[in-house]
C-alpha atoms as a PDB file:
ATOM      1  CA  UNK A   1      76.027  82.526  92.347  1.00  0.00           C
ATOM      2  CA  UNK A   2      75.571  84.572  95.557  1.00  0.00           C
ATOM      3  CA  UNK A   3      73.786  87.988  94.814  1.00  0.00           C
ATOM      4  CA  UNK A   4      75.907  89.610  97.971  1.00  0.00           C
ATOM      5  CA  UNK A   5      79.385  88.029  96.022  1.00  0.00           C
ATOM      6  CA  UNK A   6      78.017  90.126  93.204  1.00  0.00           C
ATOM      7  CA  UNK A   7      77.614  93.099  95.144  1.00  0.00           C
ATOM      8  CA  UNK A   8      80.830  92.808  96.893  1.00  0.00           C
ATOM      9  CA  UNK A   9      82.394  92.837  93.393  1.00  0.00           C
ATOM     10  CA  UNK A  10      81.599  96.515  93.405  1.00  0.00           C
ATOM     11  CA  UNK A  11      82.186  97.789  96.404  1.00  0.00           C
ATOM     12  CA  UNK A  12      86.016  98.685  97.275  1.00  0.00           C
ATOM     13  CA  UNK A  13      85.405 100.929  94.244  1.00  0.00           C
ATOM     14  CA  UNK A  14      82.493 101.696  95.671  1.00  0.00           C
ATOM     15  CA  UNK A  15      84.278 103.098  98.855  1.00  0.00           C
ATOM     16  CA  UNK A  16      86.733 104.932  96.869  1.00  0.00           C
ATOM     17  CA  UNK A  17      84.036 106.814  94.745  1.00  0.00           C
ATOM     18  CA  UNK A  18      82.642 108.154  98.019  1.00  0.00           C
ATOM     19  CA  UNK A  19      86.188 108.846  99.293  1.00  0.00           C
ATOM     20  CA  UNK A  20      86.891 110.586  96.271  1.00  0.00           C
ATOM     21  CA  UNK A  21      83.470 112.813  96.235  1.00  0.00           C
ATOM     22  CA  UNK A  22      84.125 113.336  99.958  1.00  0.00           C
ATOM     23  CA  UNK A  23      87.467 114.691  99.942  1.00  0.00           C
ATOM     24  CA  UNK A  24      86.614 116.826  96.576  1.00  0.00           C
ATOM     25  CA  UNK A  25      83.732 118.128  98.082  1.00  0.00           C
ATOM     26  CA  UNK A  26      85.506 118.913 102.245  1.00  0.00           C
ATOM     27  CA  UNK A  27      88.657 120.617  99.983  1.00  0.00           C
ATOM     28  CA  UNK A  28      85.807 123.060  98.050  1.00  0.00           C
ATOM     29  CA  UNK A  29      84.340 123.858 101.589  1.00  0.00           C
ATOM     30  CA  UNK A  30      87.234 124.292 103.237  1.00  0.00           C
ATOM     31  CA  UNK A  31      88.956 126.533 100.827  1.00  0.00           C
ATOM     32  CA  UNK A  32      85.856 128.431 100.475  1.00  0.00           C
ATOM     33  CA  UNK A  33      85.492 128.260 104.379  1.00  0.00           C
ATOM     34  CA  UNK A  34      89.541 129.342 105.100  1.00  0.00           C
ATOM     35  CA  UNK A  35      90.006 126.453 106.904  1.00  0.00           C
ATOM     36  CA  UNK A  36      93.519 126.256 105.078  1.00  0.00           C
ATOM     37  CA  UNK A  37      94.337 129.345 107.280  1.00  0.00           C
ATOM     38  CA  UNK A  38      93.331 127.854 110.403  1.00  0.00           C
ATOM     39  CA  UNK A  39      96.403 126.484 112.306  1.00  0.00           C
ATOM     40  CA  UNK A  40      95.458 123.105 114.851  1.00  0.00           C
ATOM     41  CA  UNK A  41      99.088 122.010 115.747  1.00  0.00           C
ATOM     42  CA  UNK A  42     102.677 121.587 114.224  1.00  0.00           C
ATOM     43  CA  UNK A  43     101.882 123.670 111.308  1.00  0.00           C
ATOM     44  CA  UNK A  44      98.929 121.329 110.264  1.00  0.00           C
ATOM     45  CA  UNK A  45      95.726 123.151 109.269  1.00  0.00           C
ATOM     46  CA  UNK A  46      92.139 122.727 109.771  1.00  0.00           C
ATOM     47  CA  UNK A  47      91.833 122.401 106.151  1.00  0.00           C
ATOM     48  CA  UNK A  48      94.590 119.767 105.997  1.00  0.00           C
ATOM     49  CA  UNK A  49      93.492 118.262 109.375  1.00  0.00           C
ATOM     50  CA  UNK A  50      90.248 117.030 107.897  1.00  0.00           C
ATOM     51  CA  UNK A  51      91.354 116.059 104.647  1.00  0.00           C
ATOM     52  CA  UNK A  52      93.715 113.119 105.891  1.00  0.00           C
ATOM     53  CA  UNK A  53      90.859 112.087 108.464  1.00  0.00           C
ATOM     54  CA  UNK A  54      88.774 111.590 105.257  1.00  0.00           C
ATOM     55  CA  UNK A  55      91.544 109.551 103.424  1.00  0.00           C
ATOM     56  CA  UNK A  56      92.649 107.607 106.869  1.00  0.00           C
ATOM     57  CA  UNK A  57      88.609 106.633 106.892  1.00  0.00           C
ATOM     58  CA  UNK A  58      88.359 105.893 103.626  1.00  0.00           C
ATOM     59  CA  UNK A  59      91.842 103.856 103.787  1.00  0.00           C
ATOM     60  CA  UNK A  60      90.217 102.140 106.923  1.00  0.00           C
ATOM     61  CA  UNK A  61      87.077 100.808 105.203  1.00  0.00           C
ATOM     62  CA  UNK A  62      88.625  99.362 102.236  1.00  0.00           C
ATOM     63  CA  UNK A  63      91.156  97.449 104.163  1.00  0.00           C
ATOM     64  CA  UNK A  64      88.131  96.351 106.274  1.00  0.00           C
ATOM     65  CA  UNK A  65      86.397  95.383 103.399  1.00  0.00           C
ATOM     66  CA  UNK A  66      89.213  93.515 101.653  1.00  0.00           C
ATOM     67  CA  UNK A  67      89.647  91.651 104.872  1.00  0.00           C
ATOM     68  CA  UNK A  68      86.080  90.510 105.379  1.00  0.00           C
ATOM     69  CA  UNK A  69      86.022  89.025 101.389  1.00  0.00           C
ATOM     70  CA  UNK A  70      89.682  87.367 102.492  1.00  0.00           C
ATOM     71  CA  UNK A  71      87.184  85.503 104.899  1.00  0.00           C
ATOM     72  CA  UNK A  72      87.663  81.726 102.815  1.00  0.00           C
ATOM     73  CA  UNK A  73      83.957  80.687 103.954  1.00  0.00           C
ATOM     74  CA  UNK A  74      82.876  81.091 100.369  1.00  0.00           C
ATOM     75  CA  UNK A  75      85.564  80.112  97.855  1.00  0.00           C
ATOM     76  CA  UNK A  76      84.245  80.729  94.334  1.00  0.00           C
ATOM     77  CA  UNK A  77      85.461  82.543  91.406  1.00  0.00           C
ATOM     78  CA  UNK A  78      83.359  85.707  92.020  1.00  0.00           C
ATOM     79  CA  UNK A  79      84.001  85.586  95.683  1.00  0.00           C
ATOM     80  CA  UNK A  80      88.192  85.540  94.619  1.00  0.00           C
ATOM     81  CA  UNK A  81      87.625  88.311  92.150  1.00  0.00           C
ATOM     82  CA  UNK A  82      85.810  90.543  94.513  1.00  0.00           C
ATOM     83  CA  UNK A  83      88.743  90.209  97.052  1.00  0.00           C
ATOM     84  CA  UNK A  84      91.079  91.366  94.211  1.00  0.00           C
ATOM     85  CA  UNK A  85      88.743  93.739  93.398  1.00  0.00           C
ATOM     86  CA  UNK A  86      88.499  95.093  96.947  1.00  0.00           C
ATOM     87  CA  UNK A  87      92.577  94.683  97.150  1.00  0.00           C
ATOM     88  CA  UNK A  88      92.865  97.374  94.080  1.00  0.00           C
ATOM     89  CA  UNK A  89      90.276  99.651  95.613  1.00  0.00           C
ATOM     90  CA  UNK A  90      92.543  99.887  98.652  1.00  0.00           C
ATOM     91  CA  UNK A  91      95.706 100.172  96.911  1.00  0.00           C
ATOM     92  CA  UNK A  92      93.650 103.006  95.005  1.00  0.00           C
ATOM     93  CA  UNK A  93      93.193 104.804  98.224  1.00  0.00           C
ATOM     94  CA  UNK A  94      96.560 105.021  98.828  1.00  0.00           C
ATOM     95  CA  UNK A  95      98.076 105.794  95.420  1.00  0.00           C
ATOM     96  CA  UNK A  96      95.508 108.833  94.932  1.00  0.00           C
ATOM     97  CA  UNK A  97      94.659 110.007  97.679  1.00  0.00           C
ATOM     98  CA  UNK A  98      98.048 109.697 100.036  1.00  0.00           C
ATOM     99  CA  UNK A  99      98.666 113.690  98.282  1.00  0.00           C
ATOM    100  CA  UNK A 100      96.460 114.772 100.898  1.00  0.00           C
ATOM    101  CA  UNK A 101      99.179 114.441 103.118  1.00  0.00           C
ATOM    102  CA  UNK A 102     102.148 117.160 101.321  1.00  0.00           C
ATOM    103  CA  UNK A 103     100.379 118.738  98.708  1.00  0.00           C
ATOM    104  CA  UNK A 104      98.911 122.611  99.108  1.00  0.00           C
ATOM    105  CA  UNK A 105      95.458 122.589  99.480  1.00  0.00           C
ATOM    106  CA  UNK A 106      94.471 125.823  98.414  1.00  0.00           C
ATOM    107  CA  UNK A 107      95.834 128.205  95.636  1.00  0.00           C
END
């Protein structure tokens, strides 16, 4: 048993904790900040703006990850659960964070 198939067990969650404290902790500073009252483009705000760069990042390095454990150089039991693992993380992303996107920000 490969201690990096162990590891990779863990780590689409992984990615989605620090997703999840990232975009908690940018939406704090940015409604503290007023960046949902800073207008970029097309009615899309600062606030908003960096909030879907965190989830499109986060989205990004999942699908990376579940990807590189799809790699069938290591078949073993651990190695296939860590892929499905790394598959739920991502569809994780999606499912809880894709909000970013239409809900308000601020209240």
């Amino acid at each position: 048993m490969s201690g990096r198939a162990i590891l990779m067990l863990g780590a689409g969650f992984t990615l989605w904790a620090m997703t999840f404290v990232a975009l908690y902790a940018m939406l704090s500073l940015g409604c503290r900040l007023g960046w949902d009252h800073i207008e970029l483009a097309y009615g899309i705000t600062l606030q908003r703006a960096q909030l879907i760069a965190i989830f499109v990042l986060g989205l990004i390095a999942c699908v990376v990850l579940a990807l590189r454990i799809n790699s069938p150089s290591e078949a073993s039991m651990l190695r296939t659960a860590a892929r499905w693992s790394a598959q739920a993380a991502t569809a994780a992303v999606i499912l809880v964070f894709a909000p970013v996107f239409a809900l308000s920000t601020c209240y």
